[in-house]
Protein backbone atom coordinates (compact mmCIF):
# COMPACT_ATOMS: atom_id res chain seq x y z
CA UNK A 1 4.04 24.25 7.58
CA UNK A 2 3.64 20.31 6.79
CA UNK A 3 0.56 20.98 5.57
CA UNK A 4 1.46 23.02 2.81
CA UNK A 5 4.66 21.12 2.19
CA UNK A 6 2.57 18.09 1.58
CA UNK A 7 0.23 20.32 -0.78
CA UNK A 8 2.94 22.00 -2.61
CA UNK A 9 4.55 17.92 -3.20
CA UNK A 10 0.84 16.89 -4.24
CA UNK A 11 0.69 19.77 -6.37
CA UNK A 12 3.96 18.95 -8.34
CA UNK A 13 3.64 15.59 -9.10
CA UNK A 14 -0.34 15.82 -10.02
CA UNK A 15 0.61 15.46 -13.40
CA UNK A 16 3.01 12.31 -12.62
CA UNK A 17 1.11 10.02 -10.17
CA UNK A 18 -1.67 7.87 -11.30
CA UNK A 19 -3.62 5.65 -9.07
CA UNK A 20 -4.56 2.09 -10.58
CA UNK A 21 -5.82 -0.68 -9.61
CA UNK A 22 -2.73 -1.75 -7.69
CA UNK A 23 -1.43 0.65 -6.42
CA UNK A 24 0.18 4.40 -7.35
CA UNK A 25 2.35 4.63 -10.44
CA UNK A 26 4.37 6.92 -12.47
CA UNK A 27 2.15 5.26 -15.57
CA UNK A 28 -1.35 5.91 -16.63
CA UNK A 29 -1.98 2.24 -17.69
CA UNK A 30 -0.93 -1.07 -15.69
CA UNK A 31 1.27 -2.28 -18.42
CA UNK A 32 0.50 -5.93 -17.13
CA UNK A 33 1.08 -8.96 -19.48
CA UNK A 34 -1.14 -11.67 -19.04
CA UNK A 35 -0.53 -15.11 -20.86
CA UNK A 36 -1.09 -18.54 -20.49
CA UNK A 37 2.13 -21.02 -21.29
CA UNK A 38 2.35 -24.17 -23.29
CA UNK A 39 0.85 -26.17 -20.28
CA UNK A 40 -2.47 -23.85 -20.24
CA UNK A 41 -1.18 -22.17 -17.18
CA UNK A 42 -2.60 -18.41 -16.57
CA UNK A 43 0.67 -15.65 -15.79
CA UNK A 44 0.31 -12.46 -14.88
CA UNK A 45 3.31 -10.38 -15.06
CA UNK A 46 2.79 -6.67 -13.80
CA UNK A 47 5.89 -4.05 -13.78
CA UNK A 48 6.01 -2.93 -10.10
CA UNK A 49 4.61 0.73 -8.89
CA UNK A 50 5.68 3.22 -6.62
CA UNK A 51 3.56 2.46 -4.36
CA UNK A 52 1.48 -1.19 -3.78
CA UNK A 53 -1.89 -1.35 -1.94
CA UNK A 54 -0.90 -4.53 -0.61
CA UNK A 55 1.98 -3.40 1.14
CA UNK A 56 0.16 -0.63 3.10
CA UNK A 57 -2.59 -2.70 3.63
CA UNK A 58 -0.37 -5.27 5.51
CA UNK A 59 2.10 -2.64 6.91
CA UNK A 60 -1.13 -1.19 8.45
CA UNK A 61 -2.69 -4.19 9.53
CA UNK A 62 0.95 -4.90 11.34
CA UNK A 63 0.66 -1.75 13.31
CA UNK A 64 -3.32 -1.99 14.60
CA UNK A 65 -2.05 -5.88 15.50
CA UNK A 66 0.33 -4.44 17.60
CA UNK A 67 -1.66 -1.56 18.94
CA UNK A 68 -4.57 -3.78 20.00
CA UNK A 69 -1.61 -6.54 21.82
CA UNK A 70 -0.26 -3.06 23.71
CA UNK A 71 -3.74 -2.29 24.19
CA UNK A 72 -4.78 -5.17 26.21
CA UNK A 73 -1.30 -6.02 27.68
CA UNK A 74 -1.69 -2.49 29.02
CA UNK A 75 -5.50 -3.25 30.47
CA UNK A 76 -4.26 -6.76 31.83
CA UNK A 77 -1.18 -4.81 34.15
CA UNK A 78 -4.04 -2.02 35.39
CA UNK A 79 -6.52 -4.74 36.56
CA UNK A 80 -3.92 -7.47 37.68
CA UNK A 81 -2.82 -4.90 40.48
């Protein structure tokens, strides 16, 4: 059942996700403006996405830290006793 309620979700919005280079958007294109100001100072302004790679990467990285800390607390209690 969650299997095709995940396909029929990816199947309705195939048309309105794109992935990009940061992330997954409603928009085909970044729609970044880059600049530099008066001083000669680069700026990068990007309008946010739905999704950013960066947060799941460190949302991810959060949860294997704290897998790995049960992981060995967990080895340390069966060999301490």
């Amino acid at each position: 059942m969650k299997t095709i309620l995940i396909l029929l979700i990816a199947l309705l919005f195939q048309g309105c996700l794109y992935f990009n280079d940061r992330g997954v958007s409603d928009r085909y294109y970044n729609g970044c403006k880059e600049y530099y100001d008066a001083m000669g100072i680069y700026h990068k302004e990007c309008e946010e996405n739905l999704v950013e790679y960066k947060t799941v990467t460190d949302g991810v990285k959060k949860g294997i830290d704290k897998t790995v800390d049960t992981t060995k607390e967990t080895y340390r209690n069966l060999f301490d006793e």
